[in-house]
PDB file of N, CA and C in Angstrom:
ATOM      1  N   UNK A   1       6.420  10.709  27.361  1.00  0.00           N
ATOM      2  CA  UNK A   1       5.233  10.580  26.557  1.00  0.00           C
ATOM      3  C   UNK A   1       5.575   9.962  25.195  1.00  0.00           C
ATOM      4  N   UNK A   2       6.663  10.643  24.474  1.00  0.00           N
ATOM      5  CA  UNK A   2       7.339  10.395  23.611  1.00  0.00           C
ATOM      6  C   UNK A   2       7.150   7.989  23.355  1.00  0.00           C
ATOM      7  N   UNK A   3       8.239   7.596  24.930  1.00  0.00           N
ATOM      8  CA  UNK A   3       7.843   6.428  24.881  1.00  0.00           C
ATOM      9  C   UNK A   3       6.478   5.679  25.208  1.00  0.00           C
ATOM     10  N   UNK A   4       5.638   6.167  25.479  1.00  0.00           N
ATOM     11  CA  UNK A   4       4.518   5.401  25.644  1.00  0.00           C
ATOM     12  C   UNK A   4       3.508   5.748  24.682  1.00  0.00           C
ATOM     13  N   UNK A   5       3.457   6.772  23.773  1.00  0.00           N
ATOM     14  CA  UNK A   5       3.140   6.712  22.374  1.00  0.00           C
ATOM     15  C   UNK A   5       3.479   5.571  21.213  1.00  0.00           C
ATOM     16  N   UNK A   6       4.907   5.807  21.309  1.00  0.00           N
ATOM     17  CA  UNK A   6       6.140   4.643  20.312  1.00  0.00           C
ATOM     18  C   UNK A   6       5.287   3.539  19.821  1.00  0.00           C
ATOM     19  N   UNK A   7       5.313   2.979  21.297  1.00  0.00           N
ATOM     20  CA  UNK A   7       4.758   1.521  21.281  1.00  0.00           C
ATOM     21  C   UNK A   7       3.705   1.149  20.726  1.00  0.00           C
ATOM     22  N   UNK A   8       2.264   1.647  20.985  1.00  0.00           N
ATOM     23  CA  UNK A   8       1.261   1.804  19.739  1.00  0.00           C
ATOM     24  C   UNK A   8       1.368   1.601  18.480  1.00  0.00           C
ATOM     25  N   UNK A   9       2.308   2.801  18.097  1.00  0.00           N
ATOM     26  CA  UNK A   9       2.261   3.011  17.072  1.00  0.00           C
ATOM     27  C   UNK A   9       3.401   1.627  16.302  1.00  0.00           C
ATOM     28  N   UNK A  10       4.266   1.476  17.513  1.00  0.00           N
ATOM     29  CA  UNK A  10       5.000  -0.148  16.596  1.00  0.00           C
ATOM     30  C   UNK A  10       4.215  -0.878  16.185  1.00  0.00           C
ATOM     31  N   UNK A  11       3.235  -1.321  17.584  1.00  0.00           N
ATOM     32  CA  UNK A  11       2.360  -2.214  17.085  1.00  0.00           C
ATOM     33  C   UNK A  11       1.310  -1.696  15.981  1.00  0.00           C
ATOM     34  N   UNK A  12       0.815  -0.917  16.005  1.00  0.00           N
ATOM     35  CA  UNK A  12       0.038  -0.471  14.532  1.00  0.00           C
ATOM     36  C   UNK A  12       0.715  -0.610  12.562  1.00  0.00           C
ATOM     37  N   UNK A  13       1.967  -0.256  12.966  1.00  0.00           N
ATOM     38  CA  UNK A  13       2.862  -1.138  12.083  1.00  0.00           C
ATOM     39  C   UNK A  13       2.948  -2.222  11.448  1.00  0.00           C
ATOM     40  N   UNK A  14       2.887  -3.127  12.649  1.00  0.00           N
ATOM     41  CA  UNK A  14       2.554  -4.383  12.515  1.00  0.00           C
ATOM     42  C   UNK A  14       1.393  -5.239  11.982  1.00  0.00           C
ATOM     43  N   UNK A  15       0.510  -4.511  12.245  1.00  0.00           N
ATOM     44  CA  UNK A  15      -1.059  -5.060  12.709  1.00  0.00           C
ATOM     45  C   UNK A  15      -1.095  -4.364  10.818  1.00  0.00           C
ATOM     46  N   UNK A  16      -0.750  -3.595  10.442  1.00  0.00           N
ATOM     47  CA  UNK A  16      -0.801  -3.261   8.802  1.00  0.00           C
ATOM     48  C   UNK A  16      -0.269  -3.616   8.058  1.00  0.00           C
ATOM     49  N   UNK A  17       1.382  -4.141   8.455  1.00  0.00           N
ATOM     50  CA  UNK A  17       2.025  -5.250   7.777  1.00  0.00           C
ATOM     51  C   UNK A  17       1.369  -6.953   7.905  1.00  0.00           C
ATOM     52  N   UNK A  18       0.728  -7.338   8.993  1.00  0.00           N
ATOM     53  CA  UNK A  18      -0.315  -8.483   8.788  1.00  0.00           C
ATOM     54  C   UNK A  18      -1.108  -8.266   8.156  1.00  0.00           C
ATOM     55  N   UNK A  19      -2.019  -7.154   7.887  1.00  0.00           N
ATOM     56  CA  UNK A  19      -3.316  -7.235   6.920  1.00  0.00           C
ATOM     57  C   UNK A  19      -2.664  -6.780   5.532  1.00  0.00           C
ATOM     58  N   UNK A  20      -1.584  -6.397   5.450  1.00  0.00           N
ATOM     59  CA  UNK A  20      -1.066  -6.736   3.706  1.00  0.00           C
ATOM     60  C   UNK A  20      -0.490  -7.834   3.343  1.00  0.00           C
ATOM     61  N   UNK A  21       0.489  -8.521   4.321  1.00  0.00           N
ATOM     62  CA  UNK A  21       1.075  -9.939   3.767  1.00  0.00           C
ATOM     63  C   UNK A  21      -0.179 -10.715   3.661  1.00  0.00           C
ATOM     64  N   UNK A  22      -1.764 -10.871   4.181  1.00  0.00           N
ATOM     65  CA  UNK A  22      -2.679 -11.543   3.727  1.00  0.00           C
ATOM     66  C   UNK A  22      -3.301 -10.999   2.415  1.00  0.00           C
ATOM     67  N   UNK A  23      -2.918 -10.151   2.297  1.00  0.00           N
ATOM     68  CA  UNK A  23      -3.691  -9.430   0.887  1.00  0.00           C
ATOM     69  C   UNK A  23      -2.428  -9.625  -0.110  1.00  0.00           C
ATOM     70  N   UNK A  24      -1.764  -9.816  -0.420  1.00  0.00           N
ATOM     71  CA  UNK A  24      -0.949 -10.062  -1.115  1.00  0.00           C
ATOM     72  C   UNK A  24       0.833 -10.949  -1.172  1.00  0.00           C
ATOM     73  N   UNK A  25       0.576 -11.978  -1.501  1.00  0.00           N
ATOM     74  CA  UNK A  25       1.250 -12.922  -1.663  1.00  0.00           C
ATOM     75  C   UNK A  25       2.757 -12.434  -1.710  1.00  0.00           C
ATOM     76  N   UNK A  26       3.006 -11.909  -2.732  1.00  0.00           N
ATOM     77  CA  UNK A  26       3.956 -11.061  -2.755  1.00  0.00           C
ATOM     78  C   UNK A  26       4.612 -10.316  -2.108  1.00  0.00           C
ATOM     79  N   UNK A  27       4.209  -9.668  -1.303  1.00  0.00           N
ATOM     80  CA  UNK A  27       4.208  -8.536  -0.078  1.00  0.00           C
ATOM     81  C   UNK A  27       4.771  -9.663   1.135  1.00  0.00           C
ATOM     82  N   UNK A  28       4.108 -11.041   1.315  1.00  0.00           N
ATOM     83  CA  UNK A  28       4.091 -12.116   2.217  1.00  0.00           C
ATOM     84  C   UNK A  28       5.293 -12.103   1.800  1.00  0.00           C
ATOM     85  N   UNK A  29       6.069 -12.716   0.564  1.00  0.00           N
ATOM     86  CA  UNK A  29       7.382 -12.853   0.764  1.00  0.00           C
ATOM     87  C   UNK A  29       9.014 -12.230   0.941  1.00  0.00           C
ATOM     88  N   UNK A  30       8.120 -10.887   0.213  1.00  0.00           N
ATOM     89  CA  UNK A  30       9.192  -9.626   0.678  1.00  0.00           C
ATOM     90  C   UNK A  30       9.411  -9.336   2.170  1.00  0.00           C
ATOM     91  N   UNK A  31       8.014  -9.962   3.094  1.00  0.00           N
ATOM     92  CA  UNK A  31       8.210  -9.745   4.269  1.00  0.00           C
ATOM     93  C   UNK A  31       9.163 -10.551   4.963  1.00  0.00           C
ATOM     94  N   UNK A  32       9.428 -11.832   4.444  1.00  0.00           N
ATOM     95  CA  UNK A  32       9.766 -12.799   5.040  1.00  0.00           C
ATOM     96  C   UNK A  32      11.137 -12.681   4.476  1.00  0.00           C
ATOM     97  N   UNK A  33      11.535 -12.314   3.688  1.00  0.00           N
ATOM     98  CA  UNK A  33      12.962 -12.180   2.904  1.00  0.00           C
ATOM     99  C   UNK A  33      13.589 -10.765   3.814  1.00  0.00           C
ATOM    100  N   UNK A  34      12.705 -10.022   4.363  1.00  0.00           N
ATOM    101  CA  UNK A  34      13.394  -8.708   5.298  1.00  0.00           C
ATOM    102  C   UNK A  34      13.944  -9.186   6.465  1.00  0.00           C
ATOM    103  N   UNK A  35      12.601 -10.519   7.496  1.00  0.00           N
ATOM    104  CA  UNK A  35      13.251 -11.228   8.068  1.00  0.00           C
ATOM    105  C   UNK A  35      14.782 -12.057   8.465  1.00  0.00           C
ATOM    106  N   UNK A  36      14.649 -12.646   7.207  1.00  0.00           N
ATOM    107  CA  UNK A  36      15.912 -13.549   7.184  1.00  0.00           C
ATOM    108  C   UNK A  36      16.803 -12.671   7.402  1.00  0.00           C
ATOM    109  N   UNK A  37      17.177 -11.646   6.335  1.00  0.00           N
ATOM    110  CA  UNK A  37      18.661 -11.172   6.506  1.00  0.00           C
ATOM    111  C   UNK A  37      19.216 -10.973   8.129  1.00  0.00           C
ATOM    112  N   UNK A  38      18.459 -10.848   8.944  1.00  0.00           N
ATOM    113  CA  UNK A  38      18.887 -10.538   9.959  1.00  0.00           C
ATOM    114  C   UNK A  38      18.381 -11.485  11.570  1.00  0.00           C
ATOM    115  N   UNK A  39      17.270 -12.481  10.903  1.00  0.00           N
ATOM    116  CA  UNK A  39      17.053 -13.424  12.211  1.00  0.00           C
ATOM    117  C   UNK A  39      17.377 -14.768  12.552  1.00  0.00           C
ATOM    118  N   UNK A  40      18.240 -14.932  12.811  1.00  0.00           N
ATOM    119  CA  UNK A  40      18.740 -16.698  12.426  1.00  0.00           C
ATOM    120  C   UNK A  40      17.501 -17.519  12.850  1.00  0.00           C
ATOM    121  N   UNK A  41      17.551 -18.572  12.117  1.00  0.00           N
ATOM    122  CA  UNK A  41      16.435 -19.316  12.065  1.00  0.00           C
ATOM    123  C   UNK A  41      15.159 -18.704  11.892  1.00  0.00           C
ATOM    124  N   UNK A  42      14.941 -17.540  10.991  1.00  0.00           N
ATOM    125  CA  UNK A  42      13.924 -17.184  10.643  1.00  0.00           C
ATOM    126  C   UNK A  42      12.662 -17.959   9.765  1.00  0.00           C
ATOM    127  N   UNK A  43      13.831 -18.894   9.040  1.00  0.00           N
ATOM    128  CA  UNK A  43      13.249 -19.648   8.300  1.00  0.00           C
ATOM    129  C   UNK A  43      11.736 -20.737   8.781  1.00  0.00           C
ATOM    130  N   UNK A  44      12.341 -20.733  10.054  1.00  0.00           N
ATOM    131  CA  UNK A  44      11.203 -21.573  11.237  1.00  0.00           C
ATOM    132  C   UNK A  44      10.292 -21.082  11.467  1.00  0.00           C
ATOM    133  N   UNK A  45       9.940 -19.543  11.242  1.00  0.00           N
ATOM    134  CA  UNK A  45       8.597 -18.531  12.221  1.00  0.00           C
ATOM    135  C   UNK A  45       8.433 -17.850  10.271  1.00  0.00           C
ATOM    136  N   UNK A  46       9.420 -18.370   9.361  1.00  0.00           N
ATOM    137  CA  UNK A  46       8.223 -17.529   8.208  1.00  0.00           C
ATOM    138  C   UNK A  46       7.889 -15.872   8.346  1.00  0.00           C
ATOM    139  N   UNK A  47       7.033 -15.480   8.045  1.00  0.00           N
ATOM    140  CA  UNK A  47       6.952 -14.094   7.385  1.00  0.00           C
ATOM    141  C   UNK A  47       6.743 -13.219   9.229  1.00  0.00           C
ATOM    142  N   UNK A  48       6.967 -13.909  10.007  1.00  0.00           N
ATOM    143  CA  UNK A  48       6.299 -13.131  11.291  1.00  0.00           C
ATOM    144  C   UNK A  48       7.506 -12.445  11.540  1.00  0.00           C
ATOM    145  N   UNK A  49       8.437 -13.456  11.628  1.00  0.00           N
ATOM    146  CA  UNK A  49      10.060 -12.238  11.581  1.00  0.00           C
ATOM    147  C   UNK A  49      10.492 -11.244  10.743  1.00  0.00           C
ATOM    148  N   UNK A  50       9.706 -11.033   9.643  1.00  0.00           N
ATOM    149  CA  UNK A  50       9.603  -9.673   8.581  1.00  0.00           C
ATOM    150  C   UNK A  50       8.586  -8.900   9.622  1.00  0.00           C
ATOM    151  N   UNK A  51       7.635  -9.618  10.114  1.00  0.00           N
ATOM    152  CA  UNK A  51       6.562  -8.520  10.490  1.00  0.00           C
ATOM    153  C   UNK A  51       7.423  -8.006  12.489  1.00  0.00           C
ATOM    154  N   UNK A  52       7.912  -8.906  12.881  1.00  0.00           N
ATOM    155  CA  UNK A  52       8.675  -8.030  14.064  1.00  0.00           C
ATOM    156  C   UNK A  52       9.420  -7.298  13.575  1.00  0.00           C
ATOM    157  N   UNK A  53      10.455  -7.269  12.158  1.00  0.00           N
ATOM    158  CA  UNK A  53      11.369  -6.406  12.086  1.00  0.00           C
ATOM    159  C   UNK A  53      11.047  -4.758  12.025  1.00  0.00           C
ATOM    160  N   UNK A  54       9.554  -5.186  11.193  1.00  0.00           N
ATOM    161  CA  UNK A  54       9.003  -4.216  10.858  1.00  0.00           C
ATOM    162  C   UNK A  54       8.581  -3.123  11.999  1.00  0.00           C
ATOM    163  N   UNK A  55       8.006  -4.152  13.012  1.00  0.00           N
ATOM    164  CA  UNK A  55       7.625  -3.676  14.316  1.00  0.00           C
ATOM    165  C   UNK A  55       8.794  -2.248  15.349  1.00  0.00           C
ATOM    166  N   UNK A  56       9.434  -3.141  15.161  1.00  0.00           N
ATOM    167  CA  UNK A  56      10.824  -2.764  15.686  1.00  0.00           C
ATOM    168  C   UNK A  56      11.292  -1.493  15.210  1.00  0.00           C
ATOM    169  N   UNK A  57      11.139  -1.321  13.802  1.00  0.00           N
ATOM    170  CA  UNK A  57      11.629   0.044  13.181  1.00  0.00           C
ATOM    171  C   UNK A  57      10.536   0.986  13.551  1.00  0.00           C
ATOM    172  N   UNK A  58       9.199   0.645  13.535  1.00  0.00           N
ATOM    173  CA  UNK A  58       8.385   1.376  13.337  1.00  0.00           C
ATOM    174  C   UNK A  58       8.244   1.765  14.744  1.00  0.00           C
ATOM    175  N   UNK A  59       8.280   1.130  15.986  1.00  0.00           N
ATOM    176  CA  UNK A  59       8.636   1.472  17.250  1.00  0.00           C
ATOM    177  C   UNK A  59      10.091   2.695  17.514  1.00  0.00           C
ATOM    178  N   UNK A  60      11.094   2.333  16.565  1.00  0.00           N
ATOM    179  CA  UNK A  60      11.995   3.157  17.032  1.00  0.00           C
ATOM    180  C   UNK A  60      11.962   4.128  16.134  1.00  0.00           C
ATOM    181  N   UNK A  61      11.346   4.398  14.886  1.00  0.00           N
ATOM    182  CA  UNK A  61      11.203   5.917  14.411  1.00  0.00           C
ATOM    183  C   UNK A  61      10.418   6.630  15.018  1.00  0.00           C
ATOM    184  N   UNK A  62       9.291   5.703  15.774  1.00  0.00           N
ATOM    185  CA  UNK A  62       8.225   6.773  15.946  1.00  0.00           C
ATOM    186  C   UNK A  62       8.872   7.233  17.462  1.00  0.00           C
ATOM    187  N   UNK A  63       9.190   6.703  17.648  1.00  0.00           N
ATOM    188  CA  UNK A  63      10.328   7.178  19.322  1.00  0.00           C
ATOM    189  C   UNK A  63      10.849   8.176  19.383  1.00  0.00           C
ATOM    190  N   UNK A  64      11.713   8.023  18.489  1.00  0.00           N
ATOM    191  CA  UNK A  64      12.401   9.307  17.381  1.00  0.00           C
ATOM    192  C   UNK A  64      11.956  10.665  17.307  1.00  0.00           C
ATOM    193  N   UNK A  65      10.863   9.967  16.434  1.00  0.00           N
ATOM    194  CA  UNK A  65      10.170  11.307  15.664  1.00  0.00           C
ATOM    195  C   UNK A  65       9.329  11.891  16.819  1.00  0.00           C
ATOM    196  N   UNK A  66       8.611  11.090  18.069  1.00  0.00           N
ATOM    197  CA  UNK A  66       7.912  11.272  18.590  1.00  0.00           C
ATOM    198  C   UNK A  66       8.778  12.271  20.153  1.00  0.00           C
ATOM    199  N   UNK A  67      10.073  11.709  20.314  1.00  0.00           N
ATOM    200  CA  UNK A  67      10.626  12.599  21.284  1.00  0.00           C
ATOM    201  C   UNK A  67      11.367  14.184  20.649  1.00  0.00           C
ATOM    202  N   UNK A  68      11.785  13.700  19.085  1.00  0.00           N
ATOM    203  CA  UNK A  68      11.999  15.427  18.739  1.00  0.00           C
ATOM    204  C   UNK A  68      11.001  16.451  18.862  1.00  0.00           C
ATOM    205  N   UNK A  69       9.421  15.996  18.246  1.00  0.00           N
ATOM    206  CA  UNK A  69       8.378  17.154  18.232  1.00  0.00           C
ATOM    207  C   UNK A  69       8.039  17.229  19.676  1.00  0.00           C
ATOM    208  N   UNK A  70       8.189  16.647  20.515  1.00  0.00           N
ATOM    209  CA  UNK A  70       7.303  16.600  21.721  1.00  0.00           C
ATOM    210  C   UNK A  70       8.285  16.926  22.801  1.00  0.00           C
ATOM    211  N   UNK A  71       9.912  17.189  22.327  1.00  0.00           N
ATOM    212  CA  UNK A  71      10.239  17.664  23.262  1.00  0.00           C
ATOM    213  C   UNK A  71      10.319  19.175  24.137  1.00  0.00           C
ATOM    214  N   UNK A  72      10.611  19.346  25.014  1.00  0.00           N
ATOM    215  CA  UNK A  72      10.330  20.746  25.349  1.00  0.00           C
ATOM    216  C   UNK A  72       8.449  20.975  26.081  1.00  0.00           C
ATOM    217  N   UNK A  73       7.845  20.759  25.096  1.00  0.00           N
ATOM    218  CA  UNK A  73       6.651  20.648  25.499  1.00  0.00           C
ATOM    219  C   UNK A  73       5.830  20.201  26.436  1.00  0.00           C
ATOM    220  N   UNK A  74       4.934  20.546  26.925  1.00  0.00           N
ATOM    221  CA  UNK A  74       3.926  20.505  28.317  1.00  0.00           C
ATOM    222  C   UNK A  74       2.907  19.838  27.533  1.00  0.00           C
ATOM    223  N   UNK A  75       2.807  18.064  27.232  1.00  0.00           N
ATOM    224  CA  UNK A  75       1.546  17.732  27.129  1.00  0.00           C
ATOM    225  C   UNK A  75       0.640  17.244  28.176  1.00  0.00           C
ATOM    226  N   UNK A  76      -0.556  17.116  27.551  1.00  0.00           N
ATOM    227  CA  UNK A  76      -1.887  16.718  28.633  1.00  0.00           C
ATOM    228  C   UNK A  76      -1.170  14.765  28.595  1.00  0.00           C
ATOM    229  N   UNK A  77      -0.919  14.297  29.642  1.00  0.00           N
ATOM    230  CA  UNK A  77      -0.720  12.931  29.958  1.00  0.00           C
ATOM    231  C   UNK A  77      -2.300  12.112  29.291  1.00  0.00           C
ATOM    232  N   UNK A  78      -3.555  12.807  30.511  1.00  0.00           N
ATOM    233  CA  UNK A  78      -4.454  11.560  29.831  1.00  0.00           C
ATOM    234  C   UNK A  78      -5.355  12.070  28.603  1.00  0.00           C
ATOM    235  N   UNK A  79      -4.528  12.987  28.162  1.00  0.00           N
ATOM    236  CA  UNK A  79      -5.195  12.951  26.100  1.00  0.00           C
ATOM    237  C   UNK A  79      -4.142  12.090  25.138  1.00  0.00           C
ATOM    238  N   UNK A  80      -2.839  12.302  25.753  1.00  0.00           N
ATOM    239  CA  UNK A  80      -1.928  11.440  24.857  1.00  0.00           C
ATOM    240  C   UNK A  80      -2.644  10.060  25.684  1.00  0.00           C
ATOM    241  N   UNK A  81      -2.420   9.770  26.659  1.00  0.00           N
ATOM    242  CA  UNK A  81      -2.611   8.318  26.928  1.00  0.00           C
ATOM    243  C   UNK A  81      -4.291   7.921  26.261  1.00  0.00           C
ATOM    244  N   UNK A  82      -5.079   8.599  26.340  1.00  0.00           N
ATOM    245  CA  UNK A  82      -6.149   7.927  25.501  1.00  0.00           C
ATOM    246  C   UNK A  82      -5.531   8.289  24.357  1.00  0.00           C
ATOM    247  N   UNK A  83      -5.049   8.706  23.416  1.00  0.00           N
ATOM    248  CA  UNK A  83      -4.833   8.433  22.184  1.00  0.00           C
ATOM    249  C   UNK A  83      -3.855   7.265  21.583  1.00  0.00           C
ATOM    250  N   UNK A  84      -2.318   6.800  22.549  1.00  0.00           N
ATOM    251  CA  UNK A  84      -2.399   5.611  22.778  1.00  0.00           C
ATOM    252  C   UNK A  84      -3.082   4.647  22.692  1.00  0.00           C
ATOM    253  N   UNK A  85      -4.564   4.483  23.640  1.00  0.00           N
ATOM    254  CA  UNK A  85      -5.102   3.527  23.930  1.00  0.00           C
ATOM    255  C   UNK A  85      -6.152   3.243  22.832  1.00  0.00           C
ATOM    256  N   UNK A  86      -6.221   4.795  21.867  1.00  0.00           N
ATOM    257  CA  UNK A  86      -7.245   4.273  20.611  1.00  0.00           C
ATOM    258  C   UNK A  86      -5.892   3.562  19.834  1.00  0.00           C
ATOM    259  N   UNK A  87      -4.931   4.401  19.768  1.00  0.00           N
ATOM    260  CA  UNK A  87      -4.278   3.624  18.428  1.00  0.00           C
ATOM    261  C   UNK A  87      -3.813   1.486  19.046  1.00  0.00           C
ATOM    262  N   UNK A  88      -3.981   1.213  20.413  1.00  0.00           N
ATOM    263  CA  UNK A  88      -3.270   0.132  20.762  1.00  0.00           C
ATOM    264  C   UNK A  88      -4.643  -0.658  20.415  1.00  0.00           C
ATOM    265  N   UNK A  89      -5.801  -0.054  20.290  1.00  0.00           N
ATOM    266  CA  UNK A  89      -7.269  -0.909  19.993  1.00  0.00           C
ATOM    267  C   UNK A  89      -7.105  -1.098  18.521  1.00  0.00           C
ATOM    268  N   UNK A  90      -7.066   0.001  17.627  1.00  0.00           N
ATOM    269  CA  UNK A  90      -7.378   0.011  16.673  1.00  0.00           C
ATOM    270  C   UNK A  90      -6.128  -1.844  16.209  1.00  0.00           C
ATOM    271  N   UNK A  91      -4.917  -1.402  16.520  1.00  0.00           N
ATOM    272  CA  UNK A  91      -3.753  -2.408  15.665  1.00  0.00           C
ATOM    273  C   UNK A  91      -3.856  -3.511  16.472  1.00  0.00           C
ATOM    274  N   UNK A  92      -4.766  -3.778  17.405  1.00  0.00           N
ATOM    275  CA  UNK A  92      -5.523  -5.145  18.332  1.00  0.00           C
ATOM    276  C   UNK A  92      -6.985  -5.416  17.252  1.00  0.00           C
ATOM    277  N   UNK A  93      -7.380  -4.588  16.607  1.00  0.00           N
ATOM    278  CA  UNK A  93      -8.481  -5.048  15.909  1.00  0.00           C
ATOM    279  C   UNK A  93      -8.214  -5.591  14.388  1.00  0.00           C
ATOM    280  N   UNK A  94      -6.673  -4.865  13.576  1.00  0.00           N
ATOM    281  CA  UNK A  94      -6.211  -5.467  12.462  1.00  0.00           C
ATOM    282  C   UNK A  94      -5.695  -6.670  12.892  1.00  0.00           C
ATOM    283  N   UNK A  95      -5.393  -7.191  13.846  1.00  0.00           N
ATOM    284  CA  UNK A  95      -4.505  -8.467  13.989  1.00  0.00           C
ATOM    285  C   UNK A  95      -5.407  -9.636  13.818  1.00  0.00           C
ATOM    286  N   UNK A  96      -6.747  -9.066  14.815  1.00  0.00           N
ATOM    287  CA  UNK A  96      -7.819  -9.984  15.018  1.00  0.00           C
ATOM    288  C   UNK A  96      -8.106 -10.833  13.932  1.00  0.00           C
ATOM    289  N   UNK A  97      -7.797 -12.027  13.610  1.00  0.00           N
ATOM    290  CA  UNK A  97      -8.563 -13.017  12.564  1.00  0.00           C
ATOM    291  C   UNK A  97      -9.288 -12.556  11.979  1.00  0.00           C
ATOM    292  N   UNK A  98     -10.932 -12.087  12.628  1.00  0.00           N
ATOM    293  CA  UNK A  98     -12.085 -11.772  11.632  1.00  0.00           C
ATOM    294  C   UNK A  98     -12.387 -10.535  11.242  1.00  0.00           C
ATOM    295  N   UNK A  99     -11.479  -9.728  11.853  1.00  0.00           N
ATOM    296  CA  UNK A  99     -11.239  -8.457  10.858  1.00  0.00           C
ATOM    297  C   UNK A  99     -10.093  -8.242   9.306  1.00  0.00           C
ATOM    298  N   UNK A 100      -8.916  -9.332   9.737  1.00  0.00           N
ATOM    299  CA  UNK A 100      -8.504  -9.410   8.497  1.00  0.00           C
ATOM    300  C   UNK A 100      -9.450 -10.081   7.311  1.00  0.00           C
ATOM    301  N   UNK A 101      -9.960 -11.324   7.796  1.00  0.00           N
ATOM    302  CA  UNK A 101     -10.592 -12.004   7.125  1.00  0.00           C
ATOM    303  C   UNK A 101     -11.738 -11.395   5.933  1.00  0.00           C
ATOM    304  N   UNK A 102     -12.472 -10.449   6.935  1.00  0.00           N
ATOM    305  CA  UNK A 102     -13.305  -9.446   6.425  1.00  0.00           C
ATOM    306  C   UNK A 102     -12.791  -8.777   5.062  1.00  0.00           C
ATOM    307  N   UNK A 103     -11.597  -8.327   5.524  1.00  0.00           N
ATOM    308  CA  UNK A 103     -10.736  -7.234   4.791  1.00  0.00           C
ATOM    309  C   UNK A 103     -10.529  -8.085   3.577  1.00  0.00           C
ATOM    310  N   UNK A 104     -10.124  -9.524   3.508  1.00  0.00           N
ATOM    311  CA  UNK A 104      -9.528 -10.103   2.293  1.00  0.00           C
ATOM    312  C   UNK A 104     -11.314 -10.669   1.332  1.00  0.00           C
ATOM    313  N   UNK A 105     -12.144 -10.418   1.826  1.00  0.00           N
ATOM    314  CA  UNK A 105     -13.241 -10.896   1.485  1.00  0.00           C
ATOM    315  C   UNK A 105     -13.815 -12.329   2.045  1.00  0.00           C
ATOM    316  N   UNK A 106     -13.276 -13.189   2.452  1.00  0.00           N
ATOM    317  CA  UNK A 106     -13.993 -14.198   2.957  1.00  0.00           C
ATOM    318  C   UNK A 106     -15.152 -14.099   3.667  1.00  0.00           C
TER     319      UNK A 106
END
């Protein structure tokens, strides 16, 4: 359960690190400077390789964090899996163009 939570929540990560590198310029390049240190040829894909790195951590803490509390435990499969499936909508709806767009005022 632990892993099929994770993933959501990476991508929700993500989908919040895109709607801040559009809200702030700044933020855009700290993202892209997290990138580099570690993606060769990052320089080519720009701030998106800050936003996978980001992905990536945020996938493997919540893995983490998500198999220590939950281990041992007897959960309900389809309450975690719909809760999954809200959080995999919700960070499918920050990514969306016209919801960021919204967000920055245009």
């Amino acid at each position: 359960m632990a892993a099929l939570l994770a993933a959501p929540v990476g991508l929700l990560v993500m989908a919040i690190v895109q709607v801040a590198t559009e809200l702030s310029a700044g933020f855009k390049d700290f993202v892209f400077n997290v990138g580099k240190v570690w993606i060769p040829g990052a320089s080519g894909i720009g701030p998106y390789s800050g936003k996978e790195t980001f992905l990536l951590v945020g996938w493997l803490v919540a893995w983490a964090a998500l198999h220590y509390g939950l281990r041992r435990r007897q959960v309900s499969v389809k309450l975690w899996f719909g809760v999954a499936l809200g959080v995999l909508f919700v960070a499918t709806l920050l990514v969306w163009p016209p919801v960021w767009h919204m967000l920055k005022g245009e």
